[in-house]
PDB file of N, CA and C in Angstrom:
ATOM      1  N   UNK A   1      32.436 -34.879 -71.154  1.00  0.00           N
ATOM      2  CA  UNK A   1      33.101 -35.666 -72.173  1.00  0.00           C
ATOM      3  C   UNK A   1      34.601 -35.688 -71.875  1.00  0.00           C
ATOM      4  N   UNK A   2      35.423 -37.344 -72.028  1.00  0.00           N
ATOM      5  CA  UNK A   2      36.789 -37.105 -71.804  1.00  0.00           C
ATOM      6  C   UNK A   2      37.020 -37.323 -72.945  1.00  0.00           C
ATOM      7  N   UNK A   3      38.501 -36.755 -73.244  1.00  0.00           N
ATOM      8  CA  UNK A   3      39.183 -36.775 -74.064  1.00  0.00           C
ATOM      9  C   UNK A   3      40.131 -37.671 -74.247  1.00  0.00           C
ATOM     10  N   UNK A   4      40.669 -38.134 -75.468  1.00  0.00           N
ATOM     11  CA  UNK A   4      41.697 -39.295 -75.513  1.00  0.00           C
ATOM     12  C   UNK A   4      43.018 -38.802 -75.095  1.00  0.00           C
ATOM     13  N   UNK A   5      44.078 -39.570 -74.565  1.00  0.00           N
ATOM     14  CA  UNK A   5      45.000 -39.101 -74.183  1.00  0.00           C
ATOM     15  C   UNK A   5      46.073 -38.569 -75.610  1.00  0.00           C
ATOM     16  N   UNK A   6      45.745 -39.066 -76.737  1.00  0.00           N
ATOM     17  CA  UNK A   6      46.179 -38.808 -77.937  1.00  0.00           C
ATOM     18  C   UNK A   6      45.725 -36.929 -78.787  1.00  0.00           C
ATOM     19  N   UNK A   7      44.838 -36.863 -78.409  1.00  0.00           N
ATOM     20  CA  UNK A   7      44.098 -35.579 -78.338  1.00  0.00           C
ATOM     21  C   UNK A   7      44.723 -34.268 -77.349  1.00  0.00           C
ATOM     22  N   UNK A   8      44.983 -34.873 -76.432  1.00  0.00           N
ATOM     23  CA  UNK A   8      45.324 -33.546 -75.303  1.00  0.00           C
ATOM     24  C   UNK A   8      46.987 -33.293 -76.083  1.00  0.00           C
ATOM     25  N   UNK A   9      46.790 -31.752 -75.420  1.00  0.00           N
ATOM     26  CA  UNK A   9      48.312 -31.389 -76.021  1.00  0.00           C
ATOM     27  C   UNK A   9      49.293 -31.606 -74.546  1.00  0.00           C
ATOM     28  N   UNK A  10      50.836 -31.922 -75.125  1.00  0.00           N
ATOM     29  CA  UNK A  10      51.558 -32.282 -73.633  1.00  0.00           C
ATOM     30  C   UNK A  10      51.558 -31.020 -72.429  1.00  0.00           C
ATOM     31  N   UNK A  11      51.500 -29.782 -73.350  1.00  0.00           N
ATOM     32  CA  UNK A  11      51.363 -28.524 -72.100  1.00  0.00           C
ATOM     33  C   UNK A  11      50.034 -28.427 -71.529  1.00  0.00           C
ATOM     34  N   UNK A  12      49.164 -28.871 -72.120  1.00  0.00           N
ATOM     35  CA  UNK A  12      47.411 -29.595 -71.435  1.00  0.00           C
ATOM     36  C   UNK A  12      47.905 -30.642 -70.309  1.00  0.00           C
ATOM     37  N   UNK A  13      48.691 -31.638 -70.727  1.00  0.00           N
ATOM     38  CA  UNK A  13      48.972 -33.363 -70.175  1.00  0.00           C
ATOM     39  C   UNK A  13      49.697 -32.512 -68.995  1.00  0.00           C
ATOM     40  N   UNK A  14      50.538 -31.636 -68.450  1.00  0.00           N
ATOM     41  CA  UNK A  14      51.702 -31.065 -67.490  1.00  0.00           C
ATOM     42  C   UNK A  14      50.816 -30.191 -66.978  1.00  0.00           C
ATOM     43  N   UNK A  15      50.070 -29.696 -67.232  1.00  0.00           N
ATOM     44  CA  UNK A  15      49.309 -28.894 -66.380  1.00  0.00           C
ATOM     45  C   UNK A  15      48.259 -29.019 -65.362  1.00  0.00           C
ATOM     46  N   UNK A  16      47.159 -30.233 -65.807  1.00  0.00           N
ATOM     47  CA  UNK A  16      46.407 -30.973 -65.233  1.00  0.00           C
ATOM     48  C   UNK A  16      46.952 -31.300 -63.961  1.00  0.00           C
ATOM     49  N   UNK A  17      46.303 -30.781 -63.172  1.00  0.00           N
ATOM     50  CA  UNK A  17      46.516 -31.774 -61.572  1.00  0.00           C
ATOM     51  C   UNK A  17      45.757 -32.918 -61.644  1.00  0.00           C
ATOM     52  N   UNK A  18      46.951 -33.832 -61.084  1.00  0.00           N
ATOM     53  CA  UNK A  18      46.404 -34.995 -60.565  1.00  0.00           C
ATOM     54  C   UNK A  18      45.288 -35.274 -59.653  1.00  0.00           C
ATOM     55  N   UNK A  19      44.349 -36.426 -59.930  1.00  0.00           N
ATOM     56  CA  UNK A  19      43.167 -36.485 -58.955  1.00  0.00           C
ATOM     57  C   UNK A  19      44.069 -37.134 -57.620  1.00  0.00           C
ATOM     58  N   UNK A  20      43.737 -36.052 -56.797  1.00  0.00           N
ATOM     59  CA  UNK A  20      44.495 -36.809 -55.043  1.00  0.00           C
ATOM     60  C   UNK A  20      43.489 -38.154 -54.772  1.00  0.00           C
ATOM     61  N   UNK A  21      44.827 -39.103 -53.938  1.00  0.00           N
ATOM     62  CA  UNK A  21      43.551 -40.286 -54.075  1.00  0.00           C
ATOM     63  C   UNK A  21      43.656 -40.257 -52.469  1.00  0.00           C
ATOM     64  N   UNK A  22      42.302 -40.556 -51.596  1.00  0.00           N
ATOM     65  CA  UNK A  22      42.502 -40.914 -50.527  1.00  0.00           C
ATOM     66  C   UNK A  22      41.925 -42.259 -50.402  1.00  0.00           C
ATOM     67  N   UNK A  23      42.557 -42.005 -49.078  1.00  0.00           N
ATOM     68  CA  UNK A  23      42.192 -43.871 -48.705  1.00  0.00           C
ATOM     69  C   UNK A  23      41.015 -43.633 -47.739  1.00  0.00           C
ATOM     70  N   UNK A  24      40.384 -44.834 -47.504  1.00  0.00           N
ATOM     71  CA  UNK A  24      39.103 -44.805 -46.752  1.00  0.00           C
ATOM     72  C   UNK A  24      39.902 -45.146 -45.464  1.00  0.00           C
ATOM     73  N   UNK A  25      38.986 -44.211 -44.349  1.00  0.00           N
ATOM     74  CA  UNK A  25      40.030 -44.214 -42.812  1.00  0.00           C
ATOM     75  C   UNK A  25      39.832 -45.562 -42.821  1.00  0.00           C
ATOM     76  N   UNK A  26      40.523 -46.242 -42.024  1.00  0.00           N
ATOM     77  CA  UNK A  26      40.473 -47.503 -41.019  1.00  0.00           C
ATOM     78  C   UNK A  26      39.648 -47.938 -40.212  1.00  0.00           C
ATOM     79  N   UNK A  27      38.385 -49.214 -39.895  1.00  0.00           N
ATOM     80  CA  UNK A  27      37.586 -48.683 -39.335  1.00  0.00           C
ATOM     81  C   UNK A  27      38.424 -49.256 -37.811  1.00  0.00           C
ATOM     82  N   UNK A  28      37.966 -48.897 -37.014  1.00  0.00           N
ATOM     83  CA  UNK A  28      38.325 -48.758 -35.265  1.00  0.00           C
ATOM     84  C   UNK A  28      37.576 -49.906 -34.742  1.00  0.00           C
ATOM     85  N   UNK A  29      36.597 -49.915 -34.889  1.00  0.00           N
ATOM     86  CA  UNK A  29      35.701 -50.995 -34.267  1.00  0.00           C
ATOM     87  C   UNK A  29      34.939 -51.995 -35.081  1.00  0.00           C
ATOM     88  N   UNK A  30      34.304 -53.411 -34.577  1.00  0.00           N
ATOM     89  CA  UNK A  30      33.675 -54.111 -35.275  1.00  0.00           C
ATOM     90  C   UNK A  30      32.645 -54.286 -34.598  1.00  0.00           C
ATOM     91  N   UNK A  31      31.553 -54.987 -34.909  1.00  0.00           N
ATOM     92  CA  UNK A  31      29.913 -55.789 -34.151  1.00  0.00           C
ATOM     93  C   UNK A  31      30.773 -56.711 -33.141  1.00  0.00           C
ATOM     94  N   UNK A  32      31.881 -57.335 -32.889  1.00  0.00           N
ATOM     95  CA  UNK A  32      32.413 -58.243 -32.132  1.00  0.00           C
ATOM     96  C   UNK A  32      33.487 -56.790 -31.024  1.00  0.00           C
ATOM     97  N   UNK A  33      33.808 -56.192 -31.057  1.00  0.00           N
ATOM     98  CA  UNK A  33      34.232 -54.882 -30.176  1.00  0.00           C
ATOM     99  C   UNK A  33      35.222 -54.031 -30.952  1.00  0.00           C
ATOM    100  N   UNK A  34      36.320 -53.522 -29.770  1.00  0.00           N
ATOM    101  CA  UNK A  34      37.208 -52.870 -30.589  1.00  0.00           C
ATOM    102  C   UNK A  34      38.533 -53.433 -31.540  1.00  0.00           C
ATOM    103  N   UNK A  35      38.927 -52.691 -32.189  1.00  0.00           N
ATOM    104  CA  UNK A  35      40.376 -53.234 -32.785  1.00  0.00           C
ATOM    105  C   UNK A  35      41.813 -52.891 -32.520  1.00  0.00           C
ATOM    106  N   UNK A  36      42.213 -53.824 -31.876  1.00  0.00           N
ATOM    107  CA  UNK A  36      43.611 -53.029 -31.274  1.00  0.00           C
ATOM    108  C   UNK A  36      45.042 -53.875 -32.044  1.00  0.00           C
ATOM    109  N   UNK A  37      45.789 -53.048 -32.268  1.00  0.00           N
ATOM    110  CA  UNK A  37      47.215 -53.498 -32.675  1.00  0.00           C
ATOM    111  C   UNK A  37      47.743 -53.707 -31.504  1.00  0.00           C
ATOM    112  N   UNK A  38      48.768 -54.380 -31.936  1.00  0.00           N
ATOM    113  CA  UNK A  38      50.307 -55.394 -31.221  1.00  0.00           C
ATOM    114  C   UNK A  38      51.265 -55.231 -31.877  1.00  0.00           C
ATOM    115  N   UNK A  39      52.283 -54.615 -30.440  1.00  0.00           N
ATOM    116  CA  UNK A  39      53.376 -54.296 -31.127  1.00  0.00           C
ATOM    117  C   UNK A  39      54.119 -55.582 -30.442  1.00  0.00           C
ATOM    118  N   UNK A  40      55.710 -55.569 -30.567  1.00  0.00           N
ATOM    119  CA  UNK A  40      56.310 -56.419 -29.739  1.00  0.00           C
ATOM    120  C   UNK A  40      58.255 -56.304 -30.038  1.00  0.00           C
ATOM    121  N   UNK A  41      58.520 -56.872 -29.322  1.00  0.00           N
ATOM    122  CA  UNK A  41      60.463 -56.886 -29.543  1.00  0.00           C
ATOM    123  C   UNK A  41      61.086 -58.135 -28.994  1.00  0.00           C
ATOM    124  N   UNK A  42      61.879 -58.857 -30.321  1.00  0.00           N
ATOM    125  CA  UNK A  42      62.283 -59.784 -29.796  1.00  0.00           C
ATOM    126  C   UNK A  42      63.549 -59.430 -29.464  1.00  0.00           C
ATOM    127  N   UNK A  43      64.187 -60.410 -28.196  1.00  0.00           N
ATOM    128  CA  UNK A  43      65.649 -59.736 -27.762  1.00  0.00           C
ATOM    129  C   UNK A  43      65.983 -58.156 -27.587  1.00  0.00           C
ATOM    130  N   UNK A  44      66.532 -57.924 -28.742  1.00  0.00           N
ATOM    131  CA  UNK A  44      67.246 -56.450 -28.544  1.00  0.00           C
ATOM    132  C   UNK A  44      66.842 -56.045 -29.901  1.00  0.00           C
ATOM    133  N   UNK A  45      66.158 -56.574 -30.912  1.00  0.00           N
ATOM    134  CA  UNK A  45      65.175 -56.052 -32.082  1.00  0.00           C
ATOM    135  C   UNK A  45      64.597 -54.810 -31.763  1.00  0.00           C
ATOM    136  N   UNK A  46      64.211 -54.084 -32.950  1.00  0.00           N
ATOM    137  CA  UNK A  46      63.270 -52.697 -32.349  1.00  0.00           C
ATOM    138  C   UNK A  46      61.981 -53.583 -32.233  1.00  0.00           C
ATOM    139  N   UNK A  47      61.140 -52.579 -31.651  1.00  0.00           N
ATOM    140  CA  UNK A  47      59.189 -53.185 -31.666  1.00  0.00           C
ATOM    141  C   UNK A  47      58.615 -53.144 -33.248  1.00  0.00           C
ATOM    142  N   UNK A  48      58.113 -53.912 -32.962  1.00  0.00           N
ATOM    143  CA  UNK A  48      57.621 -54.130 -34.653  1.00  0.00           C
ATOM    144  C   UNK A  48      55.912 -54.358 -34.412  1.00  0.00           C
ATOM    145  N   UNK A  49      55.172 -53.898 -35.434  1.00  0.00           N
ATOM    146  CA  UNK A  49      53.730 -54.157 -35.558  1.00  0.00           C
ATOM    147  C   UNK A  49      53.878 -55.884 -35.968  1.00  0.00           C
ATOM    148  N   UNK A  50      52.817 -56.345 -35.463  1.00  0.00           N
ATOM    149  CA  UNK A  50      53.134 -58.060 -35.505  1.00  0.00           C
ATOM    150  C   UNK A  50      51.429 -58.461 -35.903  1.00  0.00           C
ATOM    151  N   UNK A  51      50.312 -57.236 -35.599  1.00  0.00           N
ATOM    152  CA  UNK A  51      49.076 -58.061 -35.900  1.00  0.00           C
ATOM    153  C   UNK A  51      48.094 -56.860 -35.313  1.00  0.00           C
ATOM    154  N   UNK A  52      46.711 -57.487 -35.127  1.00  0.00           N
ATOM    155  CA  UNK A  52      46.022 -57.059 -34.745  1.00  0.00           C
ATOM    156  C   UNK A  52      44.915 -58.164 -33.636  1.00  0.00           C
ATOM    157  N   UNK A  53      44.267 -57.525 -33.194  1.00  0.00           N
ATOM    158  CA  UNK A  53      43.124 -58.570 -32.067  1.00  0.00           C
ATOM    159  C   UNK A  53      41.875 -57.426 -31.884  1.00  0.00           C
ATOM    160  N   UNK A  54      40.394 -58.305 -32.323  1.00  0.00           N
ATOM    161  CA  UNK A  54      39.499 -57.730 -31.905  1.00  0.00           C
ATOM    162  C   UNK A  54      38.505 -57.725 -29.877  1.00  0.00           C
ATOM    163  N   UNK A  55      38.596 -57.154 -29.765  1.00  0.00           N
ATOM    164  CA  UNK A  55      38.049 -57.374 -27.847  1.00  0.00           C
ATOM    165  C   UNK A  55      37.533 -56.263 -27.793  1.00  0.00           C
ATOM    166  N   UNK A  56      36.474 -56.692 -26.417  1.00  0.00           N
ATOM    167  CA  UNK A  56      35.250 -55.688 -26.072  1.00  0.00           C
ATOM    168  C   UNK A  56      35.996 -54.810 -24.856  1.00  0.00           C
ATOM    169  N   UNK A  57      37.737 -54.994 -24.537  1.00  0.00           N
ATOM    170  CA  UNK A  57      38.092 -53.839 -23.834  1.00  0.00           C
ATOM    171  C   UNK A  57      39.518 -54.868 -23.170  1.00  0.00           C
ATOM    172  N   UNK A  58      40.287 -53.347 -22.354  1.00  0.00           N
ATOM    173  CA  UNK A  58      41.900 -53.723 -22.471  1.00  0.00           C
ATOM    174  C   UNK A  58      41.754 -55.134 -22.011  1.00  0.00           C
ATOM    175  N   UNK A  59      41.602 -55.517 -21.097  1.00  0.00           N
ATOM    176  CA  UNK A  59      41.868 -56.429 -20.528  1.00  0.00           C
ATOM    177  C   UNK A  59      41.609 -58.065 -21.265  1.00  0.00           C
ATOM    178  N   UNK A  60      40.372 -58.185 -22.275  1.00  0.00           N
ATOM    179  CA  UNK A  60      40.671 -58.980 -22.714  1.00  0.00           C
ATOM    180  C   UNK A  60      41.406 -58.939 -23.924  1.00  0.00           C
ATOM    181  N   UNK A  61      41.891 -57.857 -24.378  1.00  0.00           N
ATOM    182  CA  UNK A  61      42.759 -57.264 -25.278  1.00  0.00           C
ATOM    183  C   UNK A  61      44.214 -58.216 -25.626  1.00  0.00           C
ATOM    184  N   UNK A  62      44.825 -57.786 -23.894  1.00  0.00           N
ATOM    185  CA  UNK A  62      45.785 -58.077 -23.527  1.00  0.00           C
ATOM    186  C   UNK A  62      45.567 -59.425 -23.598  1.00  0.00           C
ATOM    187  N   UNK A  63      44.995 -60.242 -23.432  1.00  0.00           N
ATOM    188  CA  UNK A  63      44.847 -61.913 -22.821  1.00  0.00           C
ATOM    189  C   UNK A  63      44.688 -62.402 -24.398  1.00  0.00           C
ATOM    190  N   UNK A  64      43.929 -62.078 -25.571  1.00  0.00           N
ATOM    191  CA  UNK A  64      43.674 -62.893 -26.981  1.00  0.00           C
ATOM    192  C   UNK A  64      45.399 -61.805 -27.318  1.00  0.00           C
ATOM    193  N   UNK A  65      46.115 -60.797 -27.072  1.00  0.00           N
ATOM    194  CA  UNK A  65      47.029 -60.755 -27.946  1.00  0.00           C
ATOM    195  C   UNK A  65      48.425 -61.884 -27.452  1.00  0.00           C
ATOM    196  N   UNK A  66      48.348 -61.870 -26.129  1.00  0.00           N
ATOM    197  CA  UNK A  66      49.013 -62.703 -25.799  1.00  0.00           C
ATOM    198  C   UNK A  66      49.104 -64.054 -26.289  1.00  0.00           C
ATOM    199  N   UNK A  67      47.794 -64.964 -26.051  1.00  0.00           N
ATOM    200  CA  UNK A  67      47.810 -66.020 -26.510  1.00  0.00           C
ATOM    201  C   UNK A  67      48.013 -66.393 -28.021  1.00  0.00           C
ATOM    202  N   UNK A  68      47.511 -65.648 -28.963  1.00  0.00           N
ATOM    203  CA  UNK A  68      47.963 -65.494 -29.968  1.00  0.00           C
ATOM    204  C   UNK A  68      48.703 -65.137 -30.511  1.00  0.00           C
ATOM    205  N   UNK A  69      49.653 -64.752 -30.175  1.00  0.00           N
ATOM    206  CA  UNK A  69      50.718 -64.107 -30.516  1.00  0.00           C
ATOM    207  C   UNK A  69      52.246 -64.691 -29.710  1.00  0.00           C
ATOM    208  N   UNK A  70      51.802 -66.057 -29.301  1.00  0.00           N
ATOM    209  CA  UNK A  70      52.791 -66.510 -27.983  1.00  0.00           C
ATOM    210  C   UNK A  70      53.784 -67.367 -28.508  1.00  0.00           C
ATOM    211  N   UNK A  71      53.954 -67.736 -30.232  1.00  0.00           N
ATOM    212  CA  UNK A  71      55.115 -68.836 -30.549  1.00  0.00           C
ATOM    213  C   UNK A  71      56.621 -67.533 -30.544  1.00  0.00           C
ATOM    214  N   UNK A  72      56.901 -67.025 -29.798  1.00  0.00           N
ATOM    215  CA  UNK A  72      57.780 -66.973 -29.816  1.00  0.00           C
ATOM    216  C   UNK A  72      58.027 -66.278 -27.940  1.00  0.00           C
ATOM    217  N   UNK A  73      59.395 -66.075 -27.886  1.00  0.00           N
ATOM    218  CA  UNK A  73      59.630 -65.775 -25.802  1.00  0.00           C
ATOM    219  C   UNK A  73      59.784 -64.038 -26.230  1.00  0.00           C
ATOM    220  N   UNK A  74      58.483 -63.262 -26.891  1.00  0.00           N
ATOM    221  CA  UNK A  74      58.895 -61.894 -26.596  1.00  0.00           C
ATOM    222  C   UNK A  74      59.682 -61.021 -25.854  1.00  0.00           C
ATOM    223  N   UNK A  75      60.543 -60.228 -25.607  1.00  0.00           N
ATOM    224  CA  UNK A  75      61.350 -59.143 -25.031  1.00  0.00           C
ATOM    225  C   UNK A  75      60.192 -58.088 -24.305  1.00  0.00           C
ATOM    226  N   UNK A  76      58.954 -57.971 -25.248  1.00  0.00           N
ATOM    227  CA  UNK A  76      58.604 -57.287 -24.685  1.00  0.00           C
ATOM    228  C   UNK A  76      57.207 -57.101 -25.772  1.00  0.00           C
ATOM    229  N   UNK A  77      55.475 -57.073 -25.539  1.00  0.00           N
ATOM    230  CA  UNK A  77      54.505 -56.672 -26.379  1.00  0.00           C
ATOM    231  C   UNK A  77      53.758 -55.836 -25.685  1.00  0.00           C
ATOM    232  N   UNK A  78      53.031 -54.945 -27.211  1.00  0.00           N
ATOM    233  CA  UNK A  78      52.245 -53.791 -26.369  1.00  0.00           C
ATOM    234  C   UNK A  78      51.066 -53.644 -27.456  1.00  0.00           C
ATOM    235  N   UNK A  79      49.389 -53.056 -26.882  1.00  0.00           N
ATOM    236  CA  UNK A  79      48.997 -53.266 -27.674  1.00  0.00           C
ATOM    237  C   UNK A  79      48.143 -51.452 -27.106  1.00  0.00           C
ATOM    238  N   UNK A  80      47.587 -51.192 -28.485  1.00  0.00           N
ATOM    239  CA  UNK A  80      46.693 -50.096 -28.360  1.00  0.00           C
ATOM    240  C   UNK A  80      45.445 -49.693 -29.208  1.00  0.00           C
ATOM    241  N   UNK A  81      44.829 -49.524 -28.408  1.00  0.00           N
ATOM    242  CA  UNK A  81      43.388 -49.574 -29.380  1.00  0.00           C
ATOM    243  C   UNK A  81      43.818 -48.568 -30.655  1.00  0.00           C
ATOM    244  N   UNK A  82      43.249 -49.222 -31.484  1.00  0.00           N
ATOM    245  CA  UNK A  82      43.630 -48.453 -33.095  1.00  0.00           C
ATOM    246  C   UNK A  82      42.943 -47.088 -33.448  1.00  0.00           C
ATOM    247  N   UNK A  83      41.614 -46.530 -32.262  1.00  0.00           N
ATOM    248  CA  UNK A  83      41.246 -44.923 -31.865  1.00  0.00           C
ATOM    249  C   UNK A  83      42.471 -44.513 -31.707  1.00  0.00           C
ATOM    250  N   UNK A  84      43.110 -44.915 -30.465  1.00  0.00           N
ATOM    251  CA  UNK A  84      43.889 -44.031 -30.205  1.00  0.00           C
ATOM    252  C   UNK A  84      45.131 -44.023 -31.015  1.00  0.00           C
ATOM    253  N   UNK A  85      45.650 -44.416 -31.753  1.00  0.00           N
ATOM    254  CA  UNK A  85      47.044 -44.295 -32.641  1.00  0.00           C
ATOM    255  C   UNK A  85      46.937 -42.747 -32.902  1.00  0.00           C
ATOM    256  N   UNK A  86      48.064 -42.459 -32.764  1.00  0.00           N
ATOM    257  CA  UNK A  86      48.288 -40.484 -33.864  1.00  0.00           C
ATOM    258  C   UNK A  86      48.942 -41.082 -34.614  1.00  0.00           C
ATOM    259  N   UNK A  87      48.008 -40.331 -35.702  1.00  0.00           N
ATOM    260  CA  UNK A  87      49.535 -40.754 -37.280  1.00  0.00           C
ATOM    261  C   UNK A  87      50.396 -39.209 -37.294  1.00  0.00           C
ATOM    262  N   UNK A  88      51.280 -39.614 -37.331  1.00  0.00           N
ATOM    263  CA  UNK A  88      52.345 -38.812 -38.313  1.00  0.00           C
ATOM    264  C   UNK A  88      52.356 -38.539 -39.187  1.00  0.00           C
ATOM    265  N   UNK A  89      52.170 -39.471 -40.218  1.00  0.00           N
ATOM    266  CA  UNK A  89      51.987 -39.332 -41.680  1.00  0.00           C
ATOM    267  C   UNK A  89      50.625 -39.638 -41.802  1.00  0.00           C
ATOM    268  N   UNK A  90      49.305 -39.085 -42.134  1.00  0.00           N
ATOM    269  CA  UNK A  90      48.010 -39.466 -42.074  1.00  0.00           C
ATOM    270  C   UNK A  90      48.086 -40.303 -43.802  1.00  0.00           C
ATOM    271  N   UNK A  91      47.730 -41.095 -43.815  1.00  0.00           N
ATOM    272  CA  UNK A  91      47.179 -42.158 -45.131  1.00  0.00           C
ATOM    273  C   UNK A  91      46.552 -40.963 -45.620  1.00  0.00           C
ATOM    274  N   UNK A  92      46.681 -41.092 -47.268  1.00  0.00           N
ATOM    275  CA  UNK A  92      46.209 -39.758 -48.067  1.00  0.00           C
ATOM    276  C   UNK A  92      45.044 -40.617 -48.850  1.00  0.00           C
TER     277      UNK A  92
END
């Protein structure tokens, strides 16, 4: 049984831990292959995440991020399957 929030006392309300929320991981792969991010830098910009592309491995990876990703004269794009990313900060 919950209680109304009118009911609880405030040293009840301050004490309660919060329910931690997590997020559902990311999935990595689809029925069509893997999922890889694209990074990229225009000029002298830092690299920025710009998208994602699904492919059954690097090479055509590289070829759908390119083409899709081609209205502008990049400095420089990079892409990596979304397995391999390390987070730093893991999504909670």
């Amino acid at each position: 049984m919950t209680q109304s929030p009118a009911s609880i006392s405030p040293e009840a309300a301050t004490t309660q831990p919060m329910p931690e929320r997590v997020a559902p991981p990311a999935p990595t792969r689809t029925a069509e292959g893997d999922i890889y991010e694209v990074f990229s830098r225009f000029r002298e910009d830092e690299i920025h995440h710009i998208g994602s592309v699904v492919a059954l491995n690097d090479d055509l990876a590289q070829m759908y991020a390119g083409e899709l990703y081609d209205e502008w004269r990049w400095a420089e794009m990079r892409i990596i399957r979304r397995d391999q990313l390390i987070d730093i900060i893991p999504v909670k």
